[in-house]
Each structure stands twice: as structure tokens, then as C-alpha cells.
C-alpha atoms as a PDB file:
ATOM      1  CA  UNK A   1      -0.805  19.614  37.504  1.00  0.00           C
ATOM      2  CA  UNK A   2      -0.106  17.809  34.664  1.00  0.00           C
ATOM      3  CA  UNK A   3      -1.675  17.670  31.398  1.00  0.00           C
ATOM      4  CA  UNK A   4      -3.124  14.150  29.874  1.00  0.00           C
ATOM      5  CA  UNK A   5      -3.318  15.063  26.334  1.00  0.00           C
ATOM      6  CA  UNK A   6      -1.101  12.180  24.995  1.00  0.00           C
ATOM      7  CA  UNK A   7      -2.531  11.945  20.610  1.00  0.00           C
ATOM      8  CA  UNK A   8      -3.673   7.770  19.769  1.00  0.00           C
ATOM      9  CA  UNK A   9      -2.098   5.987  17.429  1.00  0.00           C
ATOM     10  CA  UNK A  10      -4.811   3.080  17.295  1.00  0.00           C
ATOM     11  CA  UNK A  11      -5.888   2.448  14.009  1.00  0.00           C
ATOM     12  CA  UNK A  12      -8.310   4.381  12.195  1.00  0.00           C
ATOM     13  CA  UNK A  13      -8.848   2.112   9.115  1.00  0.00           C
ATOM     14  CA  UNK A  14      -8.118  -1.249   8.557  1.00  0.00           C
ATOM     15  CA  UNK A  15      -7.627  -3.547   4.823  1.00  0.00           C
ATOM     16  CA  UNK A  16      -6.226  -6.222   2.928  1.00  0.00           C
ATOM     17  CA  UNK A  17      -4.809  -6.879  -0.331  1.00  0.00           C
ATOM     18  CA  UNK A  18      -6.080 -11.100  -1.836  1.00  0.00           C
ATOM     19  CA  UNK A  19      -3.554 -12.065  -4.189  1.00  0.00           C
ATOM     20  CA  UNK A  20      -5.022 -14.398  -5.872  1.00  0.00           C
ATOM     21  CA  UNK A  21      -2.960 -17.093  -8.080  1.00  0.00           C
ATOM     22  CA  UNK A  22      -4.486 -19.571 -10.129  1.00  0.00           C
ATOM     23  CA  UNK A  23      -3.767 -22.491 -12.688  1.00  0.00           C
ATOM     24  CA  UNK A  24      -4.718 -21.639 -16.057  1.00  0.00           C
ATOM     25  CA  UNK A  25      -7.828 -24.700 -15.795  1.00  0.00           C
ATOM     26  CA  UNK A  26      -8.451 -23.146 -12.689  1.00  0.00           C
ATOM     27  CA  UNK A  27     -10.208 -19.687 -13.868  1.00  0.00           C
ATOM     28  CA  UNK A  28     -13.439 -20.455 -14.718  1.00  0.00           C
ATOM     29  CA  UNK A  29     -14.021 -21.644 -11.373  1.00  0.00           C
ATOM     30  CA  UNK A  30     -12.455 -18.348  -9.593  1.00  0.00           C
ATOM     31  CA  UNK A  31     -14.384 -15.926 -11.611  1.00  0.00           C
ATOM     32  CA  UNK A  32     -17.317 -17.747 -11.023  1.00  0.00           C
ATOM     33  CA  UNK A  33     -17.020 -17.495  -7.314  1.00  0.00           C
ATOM     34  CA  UNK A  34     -19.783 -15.415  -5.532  1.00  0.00           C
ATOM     35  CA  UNK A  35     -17.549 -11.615  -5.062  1.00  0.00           C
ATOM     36  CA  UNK A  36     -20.439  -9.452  -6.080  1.00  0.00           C
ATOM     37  CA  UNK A  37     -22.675 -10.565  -3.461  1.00  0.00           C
ATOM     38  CA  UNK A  38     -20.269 -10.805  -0.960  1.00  0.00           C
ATOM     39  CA  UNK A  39     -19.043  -7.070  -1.239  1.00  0.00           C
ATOM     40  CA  UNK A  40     -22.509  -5.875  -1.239  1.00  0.00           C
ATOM     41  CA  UNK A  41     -23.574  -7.908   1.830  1.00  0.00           C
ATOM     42  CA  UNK A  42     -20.557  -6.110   3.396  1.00  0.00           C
ATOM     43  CA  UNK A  43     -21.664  -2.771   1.898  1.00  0.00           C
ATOM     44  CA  UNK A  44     -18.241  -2.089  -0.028  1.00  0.00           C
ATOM     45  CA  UNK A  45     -18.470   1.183  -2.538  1.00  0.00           C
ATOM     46  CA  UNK A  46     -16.376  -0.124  -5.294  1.00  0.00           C
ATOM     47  CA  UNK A  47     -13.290   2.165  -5.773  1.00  0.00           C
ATOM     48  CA  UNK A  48     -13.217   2.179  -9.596  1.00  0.00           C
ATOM     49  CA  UNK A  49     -15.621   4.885  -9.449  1.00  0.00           C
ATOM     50  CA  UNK A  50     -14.644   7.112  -6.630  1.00  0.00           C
ATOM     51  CA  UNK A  51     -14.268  10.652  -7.166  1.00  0.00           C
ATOM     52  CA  UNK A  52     -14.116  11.655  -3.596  1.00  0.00           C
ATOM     53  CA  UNK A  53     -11.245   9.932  -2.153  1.00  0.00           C
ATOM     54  CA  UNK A  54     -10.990   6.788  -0.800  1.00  0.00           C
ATOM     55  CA  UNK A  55     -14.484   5.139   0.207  1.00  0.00           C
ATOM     56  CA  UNK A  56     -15.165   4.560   3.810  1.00  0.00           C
ATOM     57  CA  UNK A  57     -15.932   0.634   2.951  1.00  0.00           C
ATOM     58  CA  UNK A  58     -14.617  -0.082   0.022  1.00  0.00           C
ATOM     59  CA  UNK A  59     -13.443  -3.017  -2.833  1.00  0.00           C
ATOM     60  CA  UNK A  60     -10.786  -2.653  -5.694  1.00  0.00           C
ATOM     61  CA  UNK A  61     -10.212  -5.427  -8.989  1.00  0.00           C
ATOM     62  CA  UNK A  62      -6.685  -5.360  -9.644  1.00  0.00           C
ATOM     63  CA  UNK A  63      -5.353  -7.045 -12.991  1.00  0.00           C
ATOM     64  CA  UNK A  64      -2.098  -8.091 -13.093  1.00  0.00           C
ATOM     65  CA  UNK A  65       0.103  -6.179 -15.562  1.00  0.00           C
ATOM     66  CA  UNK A  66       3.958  -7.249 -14.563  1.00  0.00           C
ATOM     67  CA  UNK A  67       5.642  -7.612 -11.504  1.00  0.00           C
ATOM     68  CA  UNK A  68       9.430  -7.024  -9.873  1.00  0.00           C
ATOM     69  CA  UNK A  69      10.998  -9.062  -7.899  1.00  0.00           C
ATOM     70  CA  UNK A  70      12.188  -7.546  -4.644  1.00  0.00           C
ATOM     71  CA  UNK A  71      14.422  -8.781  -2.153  1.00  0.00           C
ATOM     72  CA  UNK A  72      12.434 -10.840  -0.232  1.00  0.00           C
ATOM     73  CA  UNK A  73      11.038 -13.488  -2.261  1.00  0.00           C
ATOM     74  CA  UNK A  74       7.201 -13.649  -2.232  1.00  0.00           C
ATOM     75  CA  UNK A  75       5.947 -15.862  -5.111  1.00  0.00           C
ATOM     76  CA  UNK A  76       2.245 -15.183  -3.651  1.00  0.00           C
ATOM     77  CA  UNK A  77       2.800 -11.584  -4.472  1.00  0.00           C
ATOM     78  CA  UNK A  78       5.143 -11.689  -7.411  1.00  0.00           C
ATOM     79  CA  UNK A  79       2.714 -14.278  -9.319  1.00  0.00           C
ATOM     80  CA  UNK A  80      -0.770 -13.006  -8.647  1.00  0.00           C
ATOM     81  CA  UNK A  81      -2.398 -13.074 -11.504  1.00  0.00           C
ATOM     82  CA  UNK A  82      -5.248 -10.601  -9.745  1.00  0.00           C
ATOM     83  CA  UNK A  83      -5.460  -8.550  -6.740  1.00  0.00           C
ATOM     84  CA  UNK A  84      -8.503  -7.294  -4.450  1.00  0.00           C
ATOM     85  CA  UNK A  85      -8.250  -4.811  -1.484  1.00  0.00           C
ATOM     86  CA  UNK A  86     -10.951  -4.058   0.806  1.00  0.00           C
ATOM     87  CA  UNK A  87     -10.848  -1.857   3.210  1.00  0.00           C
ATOM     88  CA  UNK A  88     -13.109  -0.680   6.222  1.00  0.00           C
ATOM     89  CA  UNK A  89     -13.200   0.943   8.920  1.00  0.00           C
ATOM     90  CA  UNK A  90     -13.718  -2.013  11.422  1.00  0.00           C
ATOM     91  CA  UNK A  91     -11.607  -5.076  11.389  1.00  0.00           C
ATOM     92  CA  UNK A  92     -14.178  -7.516  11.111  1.00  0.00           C
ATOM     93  CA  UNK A  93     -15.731  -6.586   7.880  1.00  0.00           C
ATOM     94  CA  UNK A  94     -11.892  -7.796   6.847  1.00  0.00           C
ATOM     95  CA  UNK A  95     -12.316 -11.399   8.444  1.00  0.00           C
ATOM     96  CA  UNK A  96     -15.381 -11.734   7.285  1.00  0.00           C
ATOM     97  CA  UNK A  97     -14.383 -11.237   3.678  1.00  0.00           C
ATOM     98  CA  UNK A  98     -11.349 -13.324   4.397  1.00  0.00           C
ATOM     99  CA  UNK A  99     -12.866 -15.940   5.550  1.00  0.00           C
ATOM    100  CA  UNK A 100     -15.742 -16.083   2.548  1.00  0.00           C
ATOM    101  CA  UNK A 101     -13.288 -15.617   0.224  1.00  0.00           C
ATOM    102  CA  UNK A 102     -11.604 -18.991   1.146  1.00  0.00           C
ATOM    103  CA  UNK A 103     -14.824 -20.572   1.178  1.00  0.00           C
ATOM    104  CA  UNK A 104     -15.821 -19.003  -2.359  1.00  0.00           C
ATOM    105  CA  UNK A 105     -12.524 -19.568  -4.496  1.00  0.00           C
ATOM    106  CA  UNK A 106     -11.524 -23.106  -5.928  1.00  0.00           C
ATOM    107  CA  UNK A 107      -8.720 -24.468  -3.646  1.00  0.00           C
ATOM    108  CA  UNK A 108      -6.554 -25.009  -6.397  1.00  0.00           C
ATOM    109  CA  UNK A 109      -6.308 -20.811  -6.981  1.00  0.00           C
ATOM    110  CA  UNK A 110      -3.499 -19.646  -4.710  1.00  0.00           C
ATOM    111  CA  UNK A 111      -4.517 -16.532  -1.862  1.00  0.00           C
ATOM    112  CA  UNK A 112      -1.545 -14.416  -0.386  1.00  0.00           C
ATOM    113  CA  UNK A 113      -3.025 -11.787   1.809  1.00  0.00           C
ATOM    114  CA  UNK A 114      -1.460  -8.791   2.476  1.00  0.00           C
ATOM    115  CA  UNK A 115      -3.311  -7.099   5.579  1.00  0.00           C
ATOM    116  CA  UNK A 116      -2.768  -4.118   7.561  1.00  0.00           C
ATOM    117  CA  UNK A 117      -3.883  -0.824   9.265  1.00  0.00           C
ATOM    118  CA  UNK A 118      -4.224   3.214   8.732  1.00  0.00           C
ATOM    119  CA  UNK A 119      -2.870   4.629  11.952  1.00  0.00           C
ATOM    120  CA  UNK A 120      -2.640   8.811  12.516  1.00  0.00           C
ATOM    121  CA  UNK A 121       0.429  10.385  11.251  1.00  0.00           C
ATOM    122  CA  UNK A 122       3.770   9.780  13.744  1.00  0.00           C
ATOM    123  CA  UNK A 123       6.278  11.925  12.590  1.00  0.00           C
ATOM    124  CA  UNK A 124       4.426  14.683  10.664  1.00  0.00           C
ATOM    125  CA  UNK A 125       4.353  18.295  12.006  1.00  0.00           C
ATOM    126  CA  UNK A 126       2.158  20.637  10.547  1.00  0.00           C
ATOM    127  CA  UNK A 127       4.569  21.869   8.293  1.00  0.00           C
ATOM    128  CA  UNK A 128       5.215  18.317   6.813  1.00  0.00           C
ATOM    129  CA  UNK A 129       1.474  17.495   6.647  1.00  0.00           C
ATOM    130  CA  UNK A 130       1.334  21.097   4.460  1.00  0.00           C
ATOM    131  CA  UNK A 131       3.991  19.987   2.288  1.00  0.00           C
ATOM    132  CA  UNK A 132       3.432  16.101   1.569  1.00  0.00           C
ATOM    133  CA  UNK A 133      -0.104  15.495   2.177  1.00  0.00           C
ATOM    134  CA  UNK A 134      -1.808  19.421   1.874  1.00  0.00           C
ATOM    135  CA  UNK A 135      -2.279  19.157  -1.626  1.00  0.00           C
ATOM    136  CA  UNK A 136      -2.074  15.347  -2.107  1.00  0.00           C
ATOM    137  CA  UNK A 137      -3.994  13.006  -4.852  1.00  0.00           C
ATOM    138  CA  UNK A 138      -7.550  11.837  -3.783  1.00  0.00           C
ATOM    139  CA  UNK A 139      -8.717   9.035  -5.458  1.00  0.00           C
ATOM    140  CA  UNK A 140     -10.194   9.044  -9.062  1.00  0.00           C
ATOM    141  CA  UNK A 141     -11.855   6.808 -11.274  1.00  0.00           C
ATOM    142  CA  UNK A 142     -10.458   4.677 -13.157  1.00  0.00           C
ATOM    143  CA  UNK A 143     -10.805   6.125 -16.284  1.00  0.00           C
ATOM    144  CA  UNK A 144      -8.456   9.391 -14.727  1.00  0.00           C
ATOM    145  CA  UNK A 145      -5.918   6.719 -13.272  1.00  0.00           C
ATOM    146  CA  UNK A 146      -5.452   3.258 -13.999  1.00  0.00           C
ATOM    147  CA  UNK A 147      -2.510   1.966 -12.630  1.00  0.00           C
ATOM    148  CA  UNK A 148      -1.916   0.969  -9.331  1.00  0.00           C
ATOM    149  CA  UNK A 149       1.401  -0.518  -7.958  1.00  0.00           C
ATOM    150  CA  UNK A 150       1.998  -2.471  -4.627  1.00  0.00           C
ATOM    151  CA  UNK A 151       5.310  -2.209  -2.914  1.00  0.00           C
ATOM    152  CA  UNK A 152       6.035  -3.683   0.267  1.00  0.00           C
ATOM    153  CA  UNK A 153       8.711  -3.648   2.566  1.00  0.00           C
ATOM    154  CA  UNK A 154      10.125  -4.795   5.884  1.00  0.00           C
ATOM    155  CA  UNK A 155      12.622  -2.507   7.887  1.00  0.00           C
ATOM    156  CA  UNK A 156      15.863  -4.066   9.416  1.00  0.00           C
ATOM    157  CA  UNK A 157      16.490  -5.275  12.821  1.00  0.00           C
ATOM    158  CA  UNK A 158      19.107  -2.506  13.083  1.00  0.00           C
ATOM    159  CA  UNK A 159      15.762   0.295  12.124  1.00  0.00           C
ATOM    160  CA  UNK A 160      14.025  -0.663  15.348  1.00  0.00           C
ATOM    161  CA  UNK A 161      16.987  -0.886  17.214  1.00  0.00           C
ATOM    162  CA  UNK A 162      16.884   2.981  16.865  1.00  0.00           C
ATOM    163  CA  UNK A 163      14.730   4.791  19.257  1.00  0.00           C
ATOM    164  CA  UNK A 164      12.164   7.449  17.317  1.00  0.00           C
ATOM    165  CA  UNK A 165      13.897  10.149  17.618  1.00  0.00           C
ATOM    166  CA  UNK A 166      16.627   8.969  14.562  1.00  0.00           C
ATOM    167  CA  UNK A 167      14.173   7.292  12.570  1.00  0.00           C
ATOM    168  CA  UNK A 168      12.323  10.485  12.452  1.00  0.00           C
ATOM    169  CA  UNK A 169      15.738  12.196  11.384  1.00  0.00           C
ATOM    170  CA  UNK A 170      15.905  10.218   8.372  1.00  0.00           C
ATOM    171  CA  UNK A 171      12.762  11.376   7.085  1.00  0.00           C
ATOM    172  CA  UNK A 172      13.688  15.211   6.805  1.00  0.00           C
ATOM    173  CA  UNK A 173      17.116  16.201   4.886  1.00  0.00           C
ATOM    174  CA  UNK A 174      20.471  16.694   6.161  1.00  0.00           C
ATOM    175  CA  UNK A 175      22.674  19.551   6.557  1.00  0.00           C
ATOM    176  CA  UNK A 176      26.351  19.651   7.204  1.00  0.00           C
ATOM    177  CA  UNK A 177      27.608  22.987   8.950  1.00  0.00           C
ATOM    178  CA  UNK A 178      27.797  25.023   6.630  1.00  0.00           C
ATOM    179  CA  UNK A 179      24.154  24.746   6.114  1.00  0.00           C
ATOM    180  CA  UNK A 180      25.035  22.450   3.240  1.00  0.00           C
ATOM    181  CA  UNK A 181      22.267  20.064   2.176  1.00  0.00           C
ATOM    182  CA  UNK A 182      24.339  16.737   2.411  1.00  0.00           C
ATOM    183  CA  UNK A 183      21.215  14.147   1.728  1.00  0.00           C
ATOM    184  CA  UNK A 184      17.595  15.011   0.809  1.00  0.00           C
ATOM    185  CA  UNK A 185      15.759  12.272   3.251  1.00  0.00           C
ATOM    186  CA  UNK A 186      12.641  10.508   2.506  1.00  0.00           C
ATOM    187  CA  UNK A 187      10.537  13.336   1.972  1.00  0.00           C
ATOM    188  CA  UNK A 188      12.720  15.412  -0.853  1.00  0.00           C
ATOM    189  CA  UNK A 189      13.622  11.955  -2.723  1.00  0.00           C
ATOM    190  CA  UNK A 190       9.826  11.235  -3.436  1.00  0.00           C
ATOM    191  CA  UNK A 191       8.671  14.588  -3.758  1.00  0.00           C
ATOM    192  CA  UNK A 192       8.173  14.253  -7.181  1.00  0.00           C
ATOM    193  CA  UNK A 193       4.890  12.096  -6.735  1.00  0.00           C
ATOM    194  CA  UNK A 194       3.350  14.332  -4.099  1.00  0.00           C
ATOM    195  CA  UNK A 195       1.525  16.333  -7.319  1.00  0.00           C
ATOM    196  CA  UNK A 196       0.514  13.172  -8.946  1.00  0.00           C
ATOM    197  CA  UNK A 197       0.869   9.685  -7.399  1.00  0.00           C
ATOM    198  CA  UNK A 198      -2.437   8.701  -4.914  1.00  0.00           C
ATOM    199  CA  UNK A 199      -0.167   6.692  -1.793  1.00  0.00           C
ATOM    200  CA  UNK A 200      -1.940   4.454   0.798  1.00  0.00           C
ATOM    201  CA  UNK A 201       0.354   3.117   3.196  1.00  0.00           C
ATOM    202  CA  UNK A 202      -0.768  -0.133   5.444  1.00  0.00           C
ATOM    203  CA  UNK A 203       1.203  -0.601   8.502  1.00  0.00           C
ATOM    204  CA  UNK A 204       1.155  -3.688  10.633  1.00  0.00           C
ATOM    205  CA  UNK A 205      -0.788  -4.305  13.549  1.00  0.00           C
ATOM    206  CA  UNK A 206       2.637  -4.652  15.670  1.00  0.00           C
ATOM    207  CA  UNK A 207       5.847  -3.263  15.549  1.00  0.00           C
ATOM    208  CA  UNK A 208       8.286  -4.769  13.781  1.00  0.00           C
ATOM    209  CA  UNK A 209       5.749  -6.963  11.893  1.00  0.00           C
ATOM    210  CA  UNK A 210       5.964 -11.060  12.354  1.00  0.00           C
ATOM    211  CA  UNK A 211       7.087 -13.411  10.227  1.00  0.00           C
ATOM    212  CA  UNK A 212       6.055 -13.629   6.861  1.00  0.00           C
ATOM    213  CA  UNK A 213       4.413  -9.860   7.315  1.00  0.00           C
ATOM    214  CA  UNK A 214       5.973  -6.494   6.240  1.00  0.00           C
ATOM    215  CA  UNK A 215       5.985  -3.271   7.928  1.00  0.00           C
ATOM    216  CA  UNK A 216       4.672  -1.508   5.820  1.00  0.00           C
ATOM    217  CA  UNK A 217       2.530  -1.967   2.463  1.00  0.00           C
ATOM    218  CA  UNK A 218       2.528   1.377   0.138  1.00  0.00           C
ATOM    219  CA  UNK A 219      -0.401   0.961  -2.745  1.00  0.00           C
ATOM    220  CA  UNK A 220       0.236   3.470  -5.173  1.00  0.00           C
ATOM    221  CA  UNK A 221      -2.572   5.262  -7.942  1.00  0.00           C
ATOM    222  CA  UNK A 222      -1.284   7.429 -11.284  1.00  0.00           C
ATOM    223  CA  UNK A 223      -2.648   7.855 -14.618  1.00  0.00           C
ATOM    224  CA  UNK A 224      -1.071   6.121 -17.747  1.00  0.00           C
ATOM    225  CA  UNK A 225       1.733   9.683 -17.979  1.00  0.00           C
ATOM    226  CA  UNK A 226       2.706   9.202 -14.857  1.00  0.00           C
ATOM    227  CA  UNK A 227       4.163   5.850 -14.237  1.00  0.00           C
ATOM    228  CA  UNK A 228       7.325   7.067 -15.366  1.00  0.00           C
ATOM    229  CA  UNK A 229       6.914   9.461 -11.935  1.00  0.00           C
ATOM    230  CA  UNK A 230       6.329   6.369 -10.027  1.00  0.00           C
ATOM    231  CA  UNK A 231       9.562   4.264 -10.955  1.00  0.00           C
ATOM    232  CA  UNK A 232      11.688   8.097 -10.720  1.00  0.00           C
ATOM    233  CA  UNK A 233      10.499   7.922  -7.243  1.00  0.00           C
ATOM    234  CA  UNK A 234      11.338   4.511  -6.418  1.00  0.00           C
ATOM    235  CA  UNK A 235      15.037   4.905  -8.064  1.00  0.00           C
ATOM    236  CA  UNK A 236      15.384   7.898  -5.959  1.00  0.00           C
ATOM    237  CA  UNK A 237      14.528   6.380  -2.567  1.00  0.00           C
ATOM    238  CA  UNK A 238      16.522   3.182  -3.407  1.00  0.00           C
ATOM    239  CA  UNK A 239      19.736   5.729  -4.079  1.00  0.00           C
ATOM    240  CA  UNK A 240      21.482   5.622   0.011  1.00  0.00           C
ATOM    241  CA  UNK A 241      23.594   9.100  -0.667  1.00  0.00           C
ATOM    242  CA  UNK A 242      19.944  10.373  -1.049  1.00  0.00           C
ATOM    243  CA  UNK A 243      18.317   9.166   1.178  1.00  0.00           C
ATOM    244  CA  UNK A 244      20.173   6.943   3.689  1.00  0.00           C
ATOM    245  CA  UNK A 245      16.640   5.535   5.185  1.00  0.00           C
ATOM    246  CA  UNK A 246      17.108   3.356   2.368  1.00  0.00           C
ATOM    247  CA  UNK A 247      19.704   1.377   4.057  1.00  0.00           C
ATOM    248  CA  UNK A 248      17.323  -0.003   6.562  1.00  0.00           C
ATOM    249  CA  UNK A 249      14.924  -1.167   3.744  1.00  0.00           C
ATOM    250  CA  UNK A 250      14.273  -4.359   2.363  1.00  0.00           C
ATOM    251  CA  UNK A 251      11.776  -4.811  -0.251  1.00  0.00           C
ATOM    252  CA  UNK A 252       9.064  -7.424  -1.682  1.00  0.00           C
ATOM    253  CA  UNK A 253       7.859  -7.443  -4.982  1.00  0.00           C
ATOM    254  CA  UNK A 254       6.930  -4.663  -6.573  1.00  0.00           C
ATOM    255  CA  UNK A 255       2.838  -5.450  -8.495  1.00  0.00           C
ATOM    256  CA  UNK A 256       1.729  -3.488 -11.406  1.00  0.00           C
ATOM    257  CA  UNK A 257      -1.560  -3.732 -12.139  1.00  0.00           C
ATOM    258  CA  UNK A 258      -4.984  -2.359 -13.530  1.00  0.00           C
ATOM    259  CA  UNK A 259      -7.682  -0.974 -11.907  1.00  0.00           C
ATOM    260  CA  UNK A 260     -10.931  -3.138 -13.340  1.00  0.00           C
ATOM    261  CA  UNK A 261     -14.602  -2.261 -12.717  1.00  0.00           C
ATOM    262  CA  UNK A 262     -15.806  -6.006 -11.896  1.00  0.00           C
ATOM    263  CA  UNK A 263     -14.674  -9.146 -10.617  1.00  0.00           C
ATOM    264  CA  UNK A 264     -15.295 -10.902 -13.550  1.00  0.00           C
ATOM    265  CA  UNK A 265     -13.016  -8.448 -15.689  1.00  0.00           C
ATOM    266  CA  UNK A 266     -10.351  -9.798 -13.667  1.00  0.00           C
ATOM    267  CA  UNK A 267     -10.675 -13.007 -15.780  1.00  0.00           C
ATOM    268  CA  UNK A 268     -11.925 -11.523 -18.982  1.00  0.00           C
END
């Protein structure tokens, strides 16, 4: 007899980030588009205030503080001027906000949308889960962390070409034989935002993602102190003797913003 235990990976949560770029004559007619009562006819908790993690059905303001340019150009990103994820835990309560949104904002503003899904953890044993996500940031209010940054990325043909057995193997360090560390792996080279930096990562629905779509969309939360943390850990996964995953990485636009309480203080 054989057992039928395999574990699901179908997704457990499911959002969207609306960049939203408009003309400077163009504001007064975006911020006076109907959010409010759109989010509460969808029954999103507003993030801004959480102080229990992440909100089952939530909405998030993002203002737009400065942006990086990656290496995949993506002017919808780069040039939002705002930036509003909702999130849910069926897919439909993204359409529908999708689809009002369109019908709510003046045509001239521009609307990138960045969507994706939660999925249960691939490569993490328990010991992993106990050392990157045991302890981890839950999300705070505003007033305890401000900033939020957006970083997406695609992975290389040559990443998928690997079966899952490498890719896992650049996650953990390397050792030569001497029991030498040789490279830390994902997991050492950002462990310096494990005690402070709230991470969300969106994957897309398929495998590698179309075109136009990344793989994978990592939203990041810290207080005002810690952004320096945030931009360590970035320089230390870029760095390929560190962590050679890196290699395989190509990156969008990396969006700096401020978490707002209100649609309208987008615009204020």
C-alpha cells in the first residue's frame, strides 16, 4: 500500500498591486474616483491600521516616495505616482476591484497591475520555517512602519531549466570539503531583515510567468531606522560570490513608497 499524502501548492491568498500614473491635470479626477465605497462593498480591512498581521481582505494607499530602475524596464511601475494592493482570499474579490477600478479612474491616469498569489511554502523544512519565518515581522500600523518597497523580478530561462532539486540548493549555503562555507545562499544574504523587514512575496499563477508578468513580486514593510536594512539586504543578494541565485535574477523597478491612511491622501 501506498500512501496519498502528496502537500497542495494551490493558492491560499490571492492580490494585486494598481499602479496608478497620472498627468498632473489629471488628479482631481483620480482622487475623486469612488475607492472608499468600493473597498467597503468588498469588505477590505484597511492595512494602515493592522496590528495583527496581514488582514484576511484587505486594501493598502501607497504614496510614491522614489523609485529604481531595474533591469527590465517598466515605466508603469517605475512612474506610479500611487500604489494600491488588495488582497483576498478568493480571486474574484480581485477582478471585481479590477474591473471597478477601470471604470472609476479618469482614462487619462495610467494603471499597471501587478497581480499574483500566496501559495504554501516549497522549499522550507521545519528548520528553515524556524529560522526565517519563526520569529518574522507581522504587520503594524503605520505609525510603527511606514515604508513599504516593491521589488519584482523574473527568473531566467536557464532557472527553470533546472529541475527543483538545484534551485532548492541555492537557497541554503555552500560548503566546500573542508566544511568551508564557500557562499551564504539566499537565506544567510538577507538574514539581516528577518528581525525587522515585514516580506510578502506574490508568485504567479504559472510557472515561469507570461509575458509582461514576473515571477515573483516581494512587497516589503520597515520603520523609518530600518530602510537602511532593506537596501543592505538587497546589495547583499545582488552580490553572485554570495549568493549565486542571484545570477538567475533579473529585476524590475524597485518602488519606495508611504503607507497612507486614505485614498484621498494619496493626492493630498
Amino acid at each position: 500500500m501506498r500512501a496519498s499524502d502528496i502537500r497542495p501548492s494551490d493558492p491560499i491568498r490571492y492580490g494585486a498591486y494598481f499602479c496608478l500614473t497620472a498627468p498632473p491635470d489629471g488628479w482631481s479626477a483620480v482622487a475623486a474616483a469612488g475607492l472608499l465605497e468600493l473597498a467597503e462593498r468588498l469588505g477590505l480591512r484597511n492595512e494602515y491600521y493592522a496590528e495583527d498581521g496581514d488582514p484576511a481582505e484587505s486594501i493598502a494607499y501607497l504614496r510614491r516616495v522614489a523609485a529604481e530602475p531595474g533591469q527590465i524596464a517598466d515605466p508603469g511601475l517605475e512612474d506610479a505616482h500611487a500604489i494600491v494592493h488588495v488582497a483576498a482570499g478568493r480571486p474574484d474579490v480581485i477582478d471585481a476591484f479590477r474591473d471597478e477600478l477601470a471604470n472609476l479612474i479618469d482614462p487619462a491616469a495610467g494603471l499597471r497591475v501587478l497581480p499574483g498569489v500566496v501559495r504554501p511554502l516549497r522549499y522550507t523544512s521545519a528548520a528553515m520555517f524556524n529560522f526565517a519565518y519563526g520569529h518574522r515581522i507581522l504587520q503594524q500600523p503605520a505609525s510603527a512602519m511606514a515604508n513599504a518597497f516593491l521589488a519584482p523580478v523574473r527568473k531566467t530561462a536557464a532557472w527553470w531549466e533546472k529541475d527543483w532539486m538545484e534551485r532548492h540548493t541555492y537557497f541554503l549555503p555552500r560548503y566546500d570539503d573542508s566544511g568551508q562555507m564557500i557562499s551564504q545562499g539566499h537565506a544567510l544574504a538577507s538574514a539581516a531583515g528577518i528581525s525587522c523587514l515585514l516580506r510578502r512575496t506574490y508568485k504567479s499563477q504559472v510557472e515561469p510567468a507570461g509575458d509582461g508578468d514576473y515571477d515573483f513580486i516581494s512587497y516589503f514593510e520597515c520603520a523609518d531606522a530600518d530602510v537602511p536594512v532593506f537596501h543592505e539586504v538587497c546589495a547583499a543578494l545582488r552580490d553572485t560570490d554570495a549568493n549565486p541565485e542571484w545570477k538567475f535574477v533579473r529585476e524590475g523597478p524597485v518602488w519606495h513608497g508611504r503607507r497612507t491612511a486614505s485614498w484621498q491622501d494619496l493626492f493630498a
